[in-house]
Protein backbone atom coordinates (compact mmCIF):
# COMPACT_ATOMS: atom_id res chain seq x y z
CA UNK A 1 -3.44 -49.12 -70.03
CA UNK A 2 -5.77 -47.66 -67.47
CA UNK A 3 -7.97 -44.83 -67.34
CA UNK A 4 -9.32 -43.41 -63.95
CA UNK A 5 -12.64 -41.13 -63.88
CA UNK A 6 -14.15 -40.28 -60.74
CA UNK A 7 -17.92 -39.68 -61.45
CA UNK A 8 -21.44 -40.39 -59.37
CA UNK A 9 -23.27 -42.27 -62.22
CA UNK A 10 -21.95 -44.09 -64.84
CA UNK A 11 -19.59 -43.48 -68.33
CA UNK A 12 -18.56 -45.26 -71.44
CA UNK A 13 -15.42 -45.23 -73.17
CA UNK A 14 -14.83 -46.42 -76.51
CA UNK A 15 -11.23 -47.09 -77.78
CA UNK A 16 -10.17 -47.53 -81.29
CA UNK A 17 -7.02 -49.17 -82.98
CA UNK A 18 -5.87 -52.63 -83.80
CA UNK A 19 -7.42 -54.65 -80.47
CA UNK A 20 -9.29 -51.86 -79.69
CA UNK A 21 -12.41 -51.34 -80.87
CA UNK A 22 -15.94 -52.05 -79.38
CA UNK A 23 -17.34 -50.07 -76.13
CA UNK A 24 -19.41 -50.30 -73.01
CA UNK A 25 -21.23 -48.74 -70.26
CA UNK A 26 -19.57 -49.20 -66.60
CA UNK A 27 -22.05 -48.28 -64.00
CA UNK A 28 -20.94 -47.62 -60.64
CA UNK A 29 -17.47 -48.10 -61.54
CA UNK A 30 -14.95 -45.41 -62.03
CA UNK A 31 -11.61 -46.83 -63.73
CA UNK A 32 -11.34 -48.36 -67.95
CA UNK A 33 -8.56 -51.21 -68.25
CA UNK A 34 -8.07 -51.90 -71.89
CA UNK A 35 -6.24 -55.07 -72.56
CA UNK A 36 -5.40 -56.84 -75.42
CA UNK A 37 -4.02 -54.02 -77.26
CA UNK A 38 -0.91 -54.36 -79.64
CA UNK A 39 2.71 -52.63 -78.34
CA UNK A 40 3.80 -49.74 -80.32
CA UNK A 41 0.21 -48.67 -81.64
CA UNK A 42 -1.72 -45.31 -81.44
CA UNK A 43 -5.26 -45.96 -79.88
CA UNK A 44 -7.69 -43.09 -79.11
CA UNK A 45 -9.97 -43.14 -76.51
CA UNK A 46 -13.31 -40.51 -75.94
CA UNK A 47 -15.74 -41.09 -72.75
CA UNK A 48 -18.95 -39.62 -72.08
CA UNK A 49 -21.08 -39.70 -69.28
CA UNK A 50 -24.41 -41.11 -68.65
CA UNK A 51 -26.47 -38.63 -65.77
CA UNK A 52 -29.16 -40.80 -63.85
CA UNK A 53 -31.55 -41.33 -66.50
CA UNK A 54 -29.24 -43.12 -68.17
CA UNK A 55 -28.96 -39.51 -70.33
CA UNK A 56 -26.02 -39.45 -72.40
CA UNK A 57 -24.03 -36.18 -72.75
CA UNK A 58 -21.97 -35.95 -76.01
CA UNK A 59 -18.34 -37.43 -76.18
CA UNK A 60 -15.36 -36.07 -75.29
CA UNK A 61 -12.39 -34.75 -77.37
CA UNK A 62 -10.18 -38.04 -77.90
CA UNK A 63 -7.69 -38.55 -76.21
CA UNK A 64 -4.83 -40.67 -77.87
CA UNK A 65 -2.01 -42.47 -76.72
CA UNK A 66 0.97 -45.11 -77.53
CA UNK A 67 1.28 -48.53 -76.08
CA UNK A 68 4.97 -49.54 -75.17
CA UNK A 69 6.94 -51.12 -77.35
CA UNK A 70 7.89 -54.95 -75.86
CA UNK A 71 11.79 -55.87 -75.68
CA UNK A 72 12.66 -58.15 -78.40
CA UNK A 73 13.56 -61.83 -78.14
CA UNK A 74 16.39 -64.88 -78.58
CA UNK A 75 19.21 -62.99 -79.39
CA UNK A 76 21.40 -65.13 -81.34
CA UNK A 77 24.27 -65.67 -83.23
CA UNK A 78 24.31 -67.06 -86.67
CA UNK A 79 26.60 -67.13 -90.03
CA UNK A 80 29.55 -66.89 -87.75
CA UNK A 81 32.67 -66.56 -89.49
CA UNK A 82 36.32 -65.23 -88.71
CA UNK A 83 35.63 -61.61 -89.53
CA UNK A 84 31.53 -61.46 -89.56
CA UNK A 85 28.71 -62.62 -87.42
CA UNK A 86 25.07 -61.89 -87.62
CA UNK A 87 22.61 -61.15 -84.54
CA UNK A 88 18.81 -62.03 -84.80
CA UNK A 89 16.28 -61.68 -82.72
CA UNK A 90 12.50 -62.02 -82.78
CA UNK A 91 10.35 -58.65 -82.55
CA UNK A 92 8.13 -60.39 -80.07
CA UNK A 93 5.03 -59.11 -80.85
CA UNK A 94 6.05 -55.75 -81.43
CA UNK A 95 4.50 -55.01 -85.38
CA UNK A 96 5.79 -54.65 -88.79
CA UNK A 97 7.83 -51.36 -89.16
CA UNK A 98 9.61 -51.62 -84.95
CA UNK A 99 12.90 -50.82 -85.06
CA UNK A 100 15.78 -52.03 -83.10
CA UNK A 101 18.89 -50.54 -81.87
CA UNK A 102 21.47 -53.53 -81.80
CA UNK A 103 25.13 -53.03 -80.47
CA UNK A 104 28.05 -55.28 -80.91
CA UNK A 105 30.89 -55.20 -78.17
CA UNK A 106 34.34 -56.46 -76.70
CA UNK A 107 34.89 -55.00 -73.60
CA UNK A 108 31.08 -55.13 -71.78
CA UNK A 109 29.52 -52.56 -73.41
CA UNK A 110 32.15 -50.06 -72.38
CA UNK A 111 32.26 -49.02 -76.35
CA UNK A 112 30.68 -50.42 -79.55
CA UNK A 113 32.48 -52.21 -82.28
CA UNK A 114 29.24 -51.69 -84.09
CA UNK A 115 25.95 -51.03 -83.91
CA UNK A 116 22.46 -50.55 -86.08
CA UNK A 117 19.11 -48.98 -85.96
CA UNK A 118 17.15 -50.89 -88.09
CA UNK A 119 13.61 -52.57 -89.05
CA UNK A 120 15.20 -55.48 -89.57
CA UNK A 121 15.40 -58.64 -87.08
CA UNK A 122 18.66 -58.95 -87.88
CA UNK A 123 22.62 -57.60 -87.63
CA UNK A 124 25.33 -58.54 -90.02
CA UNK A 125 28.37 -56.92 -88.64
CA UNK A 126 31.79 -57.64 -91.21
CA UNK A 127 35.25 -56.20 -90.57
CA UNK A 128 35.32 -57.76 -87.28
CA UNK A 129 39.13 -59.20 -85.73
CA UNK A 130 39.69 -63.04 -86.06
CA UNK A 131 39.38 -64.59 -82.29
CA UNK A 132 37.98 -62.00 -80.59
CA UNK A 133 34.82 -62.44 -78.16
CA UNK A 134 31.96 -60.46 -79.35
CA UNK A 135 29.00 -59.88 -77.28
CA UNK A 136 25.59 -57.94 -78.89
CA UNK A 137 22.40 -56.46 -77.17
CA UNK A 138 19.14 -55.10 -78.54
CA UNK A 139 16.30 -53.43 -77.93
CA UNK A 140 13.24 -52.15 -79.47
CA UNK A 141 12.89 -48.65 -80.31
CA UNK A 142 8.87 -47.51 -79.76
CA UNK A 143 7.29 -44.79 -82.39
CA UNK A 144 7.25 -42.49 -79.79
CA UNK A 145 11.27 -42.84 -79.32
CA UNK A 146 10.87 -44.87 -76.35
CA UNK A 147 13.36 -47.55 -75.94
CA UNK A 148 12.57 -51.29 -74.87
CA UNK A 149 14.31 -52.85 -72.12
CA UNK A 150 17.76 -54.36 -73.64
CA UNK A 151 17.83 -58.37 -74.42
CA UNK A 152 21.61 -59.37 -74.29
């Protein structure tokens, strides 16, 4: 996430959220990179400026915004059986309460045979046809209602 301020003297900008919190003055520079931060949160960030005194005026209003949710990861098969199969995947960092939009298919993704939005990191799809080739997909789905790039 970056921040870009175009000012003479120097500013601070203080984030807070998980990974977020903590602040410092940048003098002579006029960009913020915060790093470290979790995907899917809410972090708020307020600046204020520093005149050349080293005068602080008061801060702004906060401005908040949502990191992107991260794609999910190792989608696999498991409990395979002639009319069921489960898909599971790890949230990859994304935190407790993500969900994910996973889609089961026959014919490339053309149409679904099935398909979930859940919090879960896992699919059990039942009713399925005996020797058929299923393929699935996922993705993450952000609080926002953002969508994650699709792990196949």
């Amino acid at each position: 996430m970056r921040w870009y301020i175009s000012l003479q003297n120097s500013f601070s900008i203080e984030p807070s959220g998980p990974g977020g919190s903590g602040s410092g003055k940048l003098t002579g520079n006029y960009g913020y990179a915060a790093s470290g931060l979790t995907p899917n949160t809410l972090y708020g960030f307020r600046a204020r400026y520093f005149n050349a005194d080293g005068v602080p005026t008061g801060y702004s209003a906060v401005f908040s915004t949502r990191t992107r949710v991260t794609p999910p990861a190792a989608l696999a098969f498991s409990s395979v059986l002639s009319t069921a199969l489960q898909s599971n995947w790890s949230p990859n960092g994304s935190p407790a309460g993500t969900e994910f939009l996973v889609e089961l298919t026959t014919d490339a993704y053309a149409s679904f045979v099935a398909s979930s939005r859940t919090a879960n990191t896992f699919f059990l799809a039942g009713g399925l046809r005996p020797n058929e080739a299923y393929s699935a997909r996922v993705r993450s789905i952000g609080s926002g209602g953002d969508f994650s790039d699709q792990v196949p």
